[in-house]
Protein backbone atom coordinates (compact mmCIF):
# COMPACT_ATOMS: atom_id res chain seq x y z
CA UNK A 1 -138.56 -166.69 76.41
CA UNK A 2 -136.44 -163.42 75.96
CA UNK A 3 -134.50 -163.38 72.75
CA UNK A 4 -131.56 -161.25 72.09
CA UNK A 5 -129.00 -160.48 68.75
CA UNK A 6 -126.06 -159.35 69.22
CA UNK A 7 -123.05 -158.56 66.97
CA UNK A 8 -119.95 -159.82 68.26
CA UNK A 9 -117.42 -157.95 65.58
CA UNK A 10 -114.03 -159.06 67.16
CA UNK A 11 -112.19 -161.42 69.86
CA UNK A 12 -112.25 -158.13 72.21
CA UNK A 13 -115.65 -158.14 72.29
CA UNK A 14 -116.25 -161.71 73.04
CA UNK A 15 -114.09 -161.31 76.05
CA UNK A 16 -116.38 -158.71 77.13
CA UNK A 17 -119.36 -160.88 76.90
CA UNK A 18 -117.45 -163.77 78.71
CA UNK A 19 -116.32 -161.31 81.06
CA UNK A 20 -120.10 -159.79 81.96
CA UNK A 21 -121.46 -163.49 82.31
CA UNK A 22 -118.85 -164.68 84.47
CA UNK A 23 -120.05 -161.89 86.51
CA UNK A 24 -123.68 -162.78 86.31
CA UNK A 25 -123.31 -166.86 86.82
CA UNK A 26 -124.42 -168.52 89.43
CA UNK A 27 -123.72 -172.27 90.69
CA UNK A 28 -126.69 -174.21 89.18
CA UNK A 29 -126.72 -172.39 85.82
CA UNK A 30 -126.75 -173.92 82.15
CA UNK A 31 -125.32 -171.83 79.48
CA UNK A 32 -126.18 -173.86 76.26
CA UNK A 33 -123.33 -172.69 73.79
CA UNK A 34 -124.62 -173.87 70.11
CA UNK A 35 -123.62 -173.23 66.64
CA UNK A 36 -121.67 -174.62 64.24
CA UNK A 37 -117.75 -175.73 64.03
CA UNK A 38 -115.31 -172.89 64.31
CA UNK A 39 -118.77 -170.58 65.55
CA UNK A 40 -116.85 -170.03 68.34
CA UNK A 41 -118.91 -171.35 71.18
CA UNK A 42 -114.83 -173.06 72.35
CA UNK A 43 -113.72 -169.29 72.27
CA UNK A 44 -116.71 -167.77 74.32
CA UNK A 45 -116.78 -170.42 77.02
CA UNK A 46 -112.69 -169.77 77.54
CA UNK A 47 -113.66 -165.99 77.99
CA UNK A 48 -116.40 -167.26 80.72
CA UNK A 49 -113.07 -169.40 82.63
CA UNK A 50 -110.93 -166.51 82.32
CA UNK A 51 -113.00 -163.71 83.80
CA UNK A 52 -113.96 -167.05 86.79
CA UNK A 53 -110.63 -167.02 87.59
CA UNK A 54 -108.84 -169.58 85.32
CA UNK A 55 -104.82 -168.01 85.06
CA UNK A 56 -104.27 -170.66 82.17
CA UNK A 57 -106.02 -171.16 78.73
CA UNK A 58 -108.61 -173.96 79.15
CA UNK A 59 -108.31 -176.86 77.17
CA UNK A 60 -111.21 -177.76 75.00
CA UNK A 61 -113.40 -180.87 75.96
CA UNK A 62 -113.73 -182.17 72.74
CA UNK A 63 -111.84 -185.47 73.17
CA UNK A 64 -111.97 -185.30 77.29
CA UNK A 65 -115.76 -184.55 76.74
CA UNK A 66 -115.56 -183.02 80.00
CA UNK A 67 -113.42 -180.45 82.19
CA UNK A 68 -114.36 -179.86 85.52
CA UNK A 69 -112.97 -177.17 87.46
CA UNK A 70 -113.01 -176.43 90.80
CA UNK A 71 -113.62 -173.21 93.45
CA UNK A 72 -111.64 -171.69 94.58
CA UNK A 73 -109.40 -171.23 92.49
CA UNK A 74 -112.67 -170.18 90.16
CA UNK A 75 -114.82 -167.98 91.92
CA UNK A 76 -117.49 -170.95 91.27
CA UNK A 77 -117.43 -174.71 90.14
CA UNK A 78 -117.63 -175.26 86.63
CA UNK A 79 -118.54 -177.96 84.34
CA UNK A 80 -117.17 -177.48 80.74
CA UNK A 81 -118.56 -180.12 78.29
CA UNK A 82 -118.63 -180.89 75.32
CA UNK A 83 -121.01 -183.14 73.06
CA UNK A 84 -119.81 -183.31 69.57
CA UNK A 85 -118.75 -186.89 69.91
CA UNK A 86 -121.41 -188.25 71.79
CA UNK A 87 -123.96 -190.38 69.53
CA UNK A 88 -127.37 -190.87 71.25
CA UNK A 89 -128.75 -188.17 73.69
CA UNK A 90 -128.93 -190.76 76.56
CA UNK A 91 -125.26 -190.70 76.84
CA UNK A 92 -125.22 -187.43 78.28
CA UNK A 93 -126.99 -189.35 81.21
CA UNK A 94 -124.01 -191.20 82.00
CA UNK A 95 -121.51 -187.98 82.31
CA UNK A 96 -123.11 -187.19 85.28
CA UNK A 97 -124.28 -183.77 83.68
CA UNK A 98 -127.43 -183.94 86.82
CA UNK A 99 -124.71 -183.73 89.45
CA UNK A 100 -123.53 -180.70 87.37
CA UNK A 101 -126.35 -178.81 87.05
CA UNK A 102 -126.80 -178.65 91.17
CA UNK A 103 -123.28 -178.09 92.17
CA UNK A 104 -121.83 -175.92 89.39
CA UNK A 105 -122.16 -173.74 86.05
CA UNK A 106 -121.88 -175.67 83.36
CA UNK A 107 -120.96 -174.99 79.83
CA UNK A 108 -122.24 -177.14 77.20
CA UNK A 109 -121.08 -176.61 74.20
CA UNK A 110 -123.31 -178.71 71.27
CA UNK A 111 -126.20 -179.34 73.27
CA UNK A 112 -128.48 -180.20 70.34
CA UNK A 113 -127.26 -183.56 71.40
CA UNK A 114 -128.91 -183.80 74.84
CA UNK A 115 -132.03 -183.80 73.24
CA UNK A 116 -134.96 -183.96 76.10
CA UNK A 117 -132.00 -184.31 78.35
CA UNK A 118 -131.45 -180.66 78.62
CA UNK A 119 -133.41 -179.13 81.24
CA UNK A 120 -135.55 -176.06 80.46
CA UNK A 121 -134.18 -172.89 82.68
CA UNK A 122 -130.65 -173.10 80.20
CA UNK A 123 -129.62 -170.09 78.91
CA UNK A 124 -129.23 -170.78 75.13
CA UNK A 125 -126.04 -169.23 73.50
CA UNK A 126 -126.32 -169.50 69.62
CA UNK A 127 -123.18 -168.43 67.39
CA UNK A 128 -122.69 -167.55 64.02
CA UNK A 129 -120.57 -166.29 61.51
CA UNK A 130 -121.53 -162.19 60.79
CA UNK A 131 -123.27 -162.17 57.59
CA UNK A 132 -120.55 -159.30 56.71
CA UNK A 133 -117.66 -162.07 57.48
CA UNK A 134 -116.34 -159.62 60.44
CA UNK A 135 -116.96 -161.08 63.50
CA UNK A 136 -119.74 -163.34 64.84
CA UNK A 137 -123.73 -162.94 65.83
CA UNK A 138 -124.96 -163.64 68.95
CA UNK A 139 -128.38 -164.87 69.31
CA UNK A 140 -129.87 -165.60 72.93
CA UNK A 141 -132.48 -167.24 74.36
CA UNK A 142 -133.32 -166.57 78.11
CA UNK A 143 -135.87 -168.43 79.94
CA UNK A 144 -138.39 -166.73 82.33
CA UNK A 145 -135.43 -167.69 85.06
CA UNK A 146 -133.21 -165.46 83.51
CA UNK A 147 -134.76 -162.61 82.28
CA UNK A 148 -133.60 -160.23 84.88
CA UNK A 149 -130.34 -161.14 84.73
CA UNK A 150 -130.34 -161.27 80.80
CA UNK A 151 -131.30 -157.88 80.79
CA UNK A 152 -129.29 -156.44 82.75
CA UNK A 153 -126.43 -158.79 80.83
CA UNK A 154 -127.22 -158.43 77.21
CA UNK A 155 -128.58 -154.74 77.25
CA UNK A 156 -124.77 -152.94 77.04
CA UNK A 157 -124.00 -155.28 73.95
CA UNK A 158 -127.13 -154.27 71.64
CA UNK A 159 -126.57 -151.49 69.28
CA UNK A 160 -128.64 -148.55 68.91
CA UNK A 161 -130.87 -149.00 65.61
């Protein structure tokens, strides 16, 4: 596993990162957005639509529990869920999340609460407030799957130290 931090010090720069994953995601990809309420994991995964080819702001899943959008118009399929209401990890089972994770990206936001469910090649997408209260932290957690693509991904968005 491949771990990257990366400060994310404004909205701008969010839509940057959505905009270079969008480019990098593939149908059958799981991007694991995690963190806490207001983290913005809501904010990150509308950058990822936008850059797909979404013209409107996408709703957020958290009463729907899931969006599904189609390609075209998006340049792929994509699954946008969202777990905060669900209760016991064996729910997810009966969203149909499998079906998702063949056919489309998908982009779970809370998926602490899949538990086992949540296969291992996910690329996990932790957020956090900046400890200097400007911005947010990005910390990422590529699987062997990934790690070419992270790479070339996360490497324009670390800062010299």
């Amino acid at each position: 596993m491949t771990a990257y931090h990366i400060d994310l010090p404004d909205l701008d720069s969010v839509a940057r990162l959505g905009a270079a994953i969008a480019q990098e995601a593939r149908v059958g990809d799981i991007l694991a957005l995690s963190g806490d309420l207001g983290a913005g994991k809501t904010t990150l995964a509308r950058a990822i639509l936008s850059s797909l080819g979404l013209a409107e702001e996408a709703p957020s899943p958290t009463f729907t529990i899931v969006v599904t959008y189609d390609a075209p118009p998006l340049r792929l399929p994509v699954w946008h869920v969202d777990l905060y209401r669900l209760e016991e990890p064996e729910e997810t089972v009966e969203l149909g999340l499998d079906e998702a994770f063949d056919t489309a990206l998908s982009l779970i936001e809370w998926p602490e609460r899949m538990e086992g469910f949540m296969p291992a090649d996910r690329l996990w997408l932790a957020l956090a407030p900046a400890t200097n209260g400007k911005g947010r932290t990005l910390t990422v957690d590529a699987p062997p799957a990934w790690e070419e693509r992270a790479e070339r991904l996360f490497q324009p968005f670390l800062s010299a130290e």
